[in-house]
Protein backbone atom coordinates (compact mmCIF):
# COMPACT_ATOMS: atom_id res chain seq x y z
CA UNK A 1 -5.25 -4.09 -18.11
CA UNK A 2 -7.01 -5.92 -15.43
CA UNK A 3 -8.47 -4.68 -11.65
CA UNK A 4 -5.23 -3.01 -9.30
CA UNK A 5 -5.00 -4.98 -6.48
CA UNK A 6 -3.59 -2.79 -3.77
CA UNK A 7 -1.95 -2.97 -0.51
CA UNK A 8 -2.99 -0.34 1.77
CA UNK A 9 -0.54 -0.23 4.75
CA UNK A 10 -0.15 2.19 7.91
CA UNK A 11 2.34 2.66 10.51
CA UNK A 12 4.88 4.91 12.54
CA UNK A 13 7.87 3.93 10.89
CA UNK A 14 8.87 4.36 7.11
CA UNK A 15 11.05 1.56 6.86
CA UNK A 16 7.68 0.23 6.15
CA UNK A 17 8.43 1.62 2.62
CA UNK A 18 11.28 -0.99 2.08
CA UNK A 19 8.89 -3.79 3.29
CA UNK A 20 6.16 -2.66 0.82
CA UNK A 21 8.92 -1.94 -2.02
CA UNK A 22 10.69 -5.28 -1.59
CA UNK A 23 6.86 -7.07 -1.63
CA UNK A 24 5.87 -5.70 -4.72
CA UNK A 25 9.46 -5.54 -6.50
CA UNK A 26 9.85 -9.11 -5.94
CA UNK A 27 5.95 -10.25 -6.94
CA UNK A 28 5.72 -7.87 -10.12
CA UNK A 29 9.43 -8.79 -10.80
CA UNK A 30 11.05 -5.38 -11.08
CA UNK A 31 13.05 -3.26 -8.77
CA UNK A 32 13.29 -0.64 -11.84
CA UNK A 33 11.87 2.80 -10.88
CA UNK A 34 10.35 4.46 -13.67
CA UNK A 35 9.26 7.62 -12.32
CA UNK A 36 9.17 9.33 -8.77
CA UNK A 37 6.70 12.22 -8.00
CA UNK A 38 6.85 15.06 -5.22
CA UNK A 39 3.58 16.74 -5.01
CA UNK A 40 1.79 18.84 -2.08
CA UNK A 41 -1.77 17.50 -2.40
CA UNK A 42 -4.12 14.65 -4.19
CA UNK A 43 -4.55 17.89 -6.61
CA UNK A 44 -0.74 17.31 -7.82
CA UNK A 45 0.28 20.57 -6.85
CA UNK A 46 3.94 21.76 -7.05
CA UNK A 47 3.92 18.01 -8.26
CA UNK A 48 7.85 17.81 -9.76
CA UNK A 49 9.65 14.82 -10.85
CA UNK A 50 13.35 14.01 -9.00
CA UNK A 51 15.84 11.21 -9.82
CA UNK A 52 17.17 9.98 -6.51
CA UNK A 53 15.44 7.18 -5.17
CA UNK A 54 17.77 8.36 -1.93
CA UNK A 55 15.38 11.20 -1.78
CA UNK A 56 11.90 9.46 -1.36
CA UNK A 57 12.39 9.28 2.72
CA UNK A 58 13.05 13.17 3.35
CA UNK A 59 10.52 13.83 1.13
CA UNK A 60 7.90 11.11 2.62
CA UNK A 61 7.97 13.66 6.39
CA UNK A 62 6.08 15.89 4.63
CA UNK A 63 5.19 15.56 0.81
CA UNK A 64 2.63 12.96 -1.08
CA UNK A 65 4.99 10.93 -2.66
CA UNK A 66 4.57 8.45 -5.52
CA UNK A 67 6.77 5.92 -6.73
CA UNK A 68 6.03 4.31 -10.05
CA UNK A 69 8.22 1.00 -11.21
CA UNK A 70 8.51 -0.09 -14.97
CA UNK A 71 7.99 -4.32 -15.37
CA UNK A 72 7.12 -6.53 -17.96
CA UNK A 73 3.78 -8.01 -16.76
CA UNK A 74 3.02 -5.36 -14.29
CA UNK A 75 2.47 -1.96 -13.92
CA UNK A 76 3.16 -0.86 -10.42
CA UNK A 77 4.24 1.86 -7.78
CA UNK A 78 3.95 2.84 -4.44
CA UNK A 79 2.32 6.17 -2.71
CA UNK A 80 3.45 7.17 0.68
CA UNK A 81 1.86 9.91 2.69
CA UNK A 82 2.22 11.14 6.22
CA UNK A 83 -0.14 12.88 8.71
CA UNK A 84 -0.01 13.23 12.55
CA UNK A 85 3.11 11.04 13.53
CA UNK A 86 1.68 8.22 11.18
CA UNK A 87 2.87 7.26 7.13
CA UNK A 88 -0.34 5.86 4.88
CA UNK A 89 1.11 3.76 2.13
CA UNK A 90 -0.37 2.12 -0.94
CA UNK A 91 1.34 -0.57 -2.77
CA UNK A 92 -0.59 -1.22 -6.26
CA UNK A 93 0.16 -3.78 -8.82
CA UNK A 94 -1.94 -3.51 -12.24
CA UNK A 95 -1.61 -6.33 -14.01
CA UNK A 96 -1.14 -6.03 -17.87
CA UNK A 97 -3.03 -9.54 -18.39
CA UNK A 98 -5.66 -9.11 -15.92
CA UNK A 99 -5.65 -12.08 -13.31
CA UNK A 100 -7.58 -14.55 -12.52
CA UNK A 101 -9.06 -15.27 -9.78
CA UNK A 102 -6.68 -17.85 -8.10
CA UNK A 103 -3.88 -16.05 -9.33
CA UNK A 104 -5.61 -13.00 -6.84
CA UNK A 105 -6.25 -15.48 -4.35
CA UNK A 106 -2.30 -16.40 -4.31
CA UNK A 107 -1.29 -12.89 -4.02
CA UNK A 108 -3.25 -12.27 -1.17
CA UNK A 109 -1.71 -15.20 0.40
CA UNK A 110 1.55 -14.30 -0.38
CA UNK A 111 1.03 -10.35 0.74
CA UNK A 112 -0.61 -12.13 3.91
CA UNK A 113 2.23 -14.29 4.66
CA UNK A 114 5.21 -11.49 3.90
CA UNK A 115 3.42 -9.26 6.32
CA UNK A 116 1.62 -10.46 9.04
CA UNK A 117 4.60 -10.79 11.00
CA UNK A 118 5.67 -7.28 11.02
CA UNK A 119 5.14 -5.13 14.12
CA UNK A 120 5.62 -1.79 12.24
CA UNK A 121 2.12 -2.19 10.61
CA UNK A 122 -0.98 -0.76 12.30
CA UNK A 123 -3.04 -1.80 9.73
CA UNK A 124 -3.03 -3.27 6.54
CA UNK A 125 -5.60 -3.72 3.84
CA UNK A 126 -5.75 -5.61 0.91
CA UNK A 127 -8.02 -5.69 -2.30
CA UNK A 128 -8.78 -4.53 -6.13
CA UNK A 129 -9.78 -0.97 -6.14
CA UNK A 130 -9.75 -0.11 -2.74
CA UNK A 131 -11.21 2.52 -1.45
CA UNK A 132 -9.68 3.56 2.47
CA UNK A 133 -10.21 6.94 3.72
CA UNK A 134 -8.05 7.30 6.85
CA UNK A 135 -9.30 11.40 7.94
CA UNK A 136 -11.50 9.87 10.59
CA UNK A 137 -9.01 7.49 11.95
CA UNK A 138 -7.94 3.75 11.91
CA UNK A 139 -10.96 2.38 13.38
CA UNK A 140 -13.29 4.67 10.79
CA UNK A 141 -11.10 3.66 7.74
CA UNK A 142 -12.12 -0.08 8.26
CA UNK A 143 -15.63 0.36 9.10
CA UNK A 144 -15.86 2.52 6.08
CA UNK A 145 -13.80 0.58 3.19
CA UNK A 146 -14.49 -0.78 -0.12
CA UNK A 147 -13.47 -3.81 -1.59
CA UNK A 148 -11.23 -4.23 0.96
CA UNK A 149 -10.79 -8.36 1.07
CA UNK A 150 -8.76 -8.42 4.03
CA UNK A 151 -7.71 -7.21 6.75
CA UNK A 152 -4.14 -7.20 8.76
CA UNK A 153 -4.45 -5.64 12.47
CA UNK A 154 -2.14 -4.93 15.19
CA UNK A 155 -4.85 -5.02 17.91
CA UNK A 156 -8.35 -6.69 17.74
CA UNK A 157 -9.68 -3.13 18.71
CA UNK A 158 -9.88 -2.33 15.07
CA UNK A 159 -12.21 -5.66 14.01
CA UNK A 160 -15.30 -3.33 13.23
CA UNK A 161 -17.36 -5.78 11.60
CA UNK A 162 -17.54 -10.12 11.97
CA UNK A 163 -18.33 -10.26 8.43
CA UNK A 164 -14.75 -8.84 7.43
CA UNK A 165 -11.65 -11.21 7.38
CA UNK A 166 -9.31 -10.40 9.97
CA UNK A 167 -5.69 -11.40 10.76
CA UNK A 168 -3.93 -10.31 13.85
CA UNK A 169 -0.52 -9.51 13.04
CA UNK A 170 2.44 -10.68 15.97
């Protein structure tokens, strides 16, 4: 299996779920859900297993959820989170292959062109093996990223550093 590339995504609304879904269902060519976890913590506890992909949004108020989809050249999923009127989500795609690197390049593109007009994102960040720790806040979950190739934004108040690549989303 190669890197994950991930898609790191936050915002007030959870329709931002369907965005993120739709993105990755139609890149990694599956819309199949293989598995879909409830769980109270990153420790997996009271973690159960439920059927109805109906379910994910009542759950998503106040449970870690995560979503995982079966495809052929991809494994994928999606977690969704939410703290203080905000929902975190992470779209990752793991490709079975490994990629190359203008294969990576093209994904970015596309993730960059299906998103960046959609006023429901705060912020958006997109790599292979991210590492975003939103505790501190937005503007502290950019300065403090890994791998993190670029960055969407919804206001230029986030740009932390000139040496990232920023996009303001409209």
């Amino acid at each position: 299996m190669g890197e994950v590339i991930e898609i790191s995504i936050v915002g007030n609304d959870l329709k931002l779920f369907d965005s993120l879904r739709d993105f990755i269902s139609h890149y990694c060519n599956t819309d199949i859900i293989g598995t879909i976890e409830i769980m109270d913590n990153w420790e997996y506890e009271n973690c159960v297993k439920i059927e109805n992909a109906i379910d994910i949004k009542k759950y998503a108020e106040n449970k870690i959820v995560r979503i995982s989809f079966t495809g052929k050249d991809f494994d994928s999923g999606i977690y969704i989170e939410s703290k203080k009127n905000l929902y975190y989500m992470t779209g990752w795609m793991n490709p079975l292959e490994g990629i190359s690197e203008d294969n990576y390049q093209a994904i970015i593109s596309k993730a960059v062109e299906y998103f960046k007009s959609n006023s429901l994102i705060e912020i958006c960040g997109i790599g292979k093996e991210i590492v975003v720790d939103y505790d501190n806040g937005l503007f502290d979950a950019i300065k403090n990223a890994h791998n993190v190739d670029v960055w969407m934004v919804s206001d230029l108040k986030y740009v932390t550093q000139k040496k990232q690549k920023y996009i303001l989303i409209k």
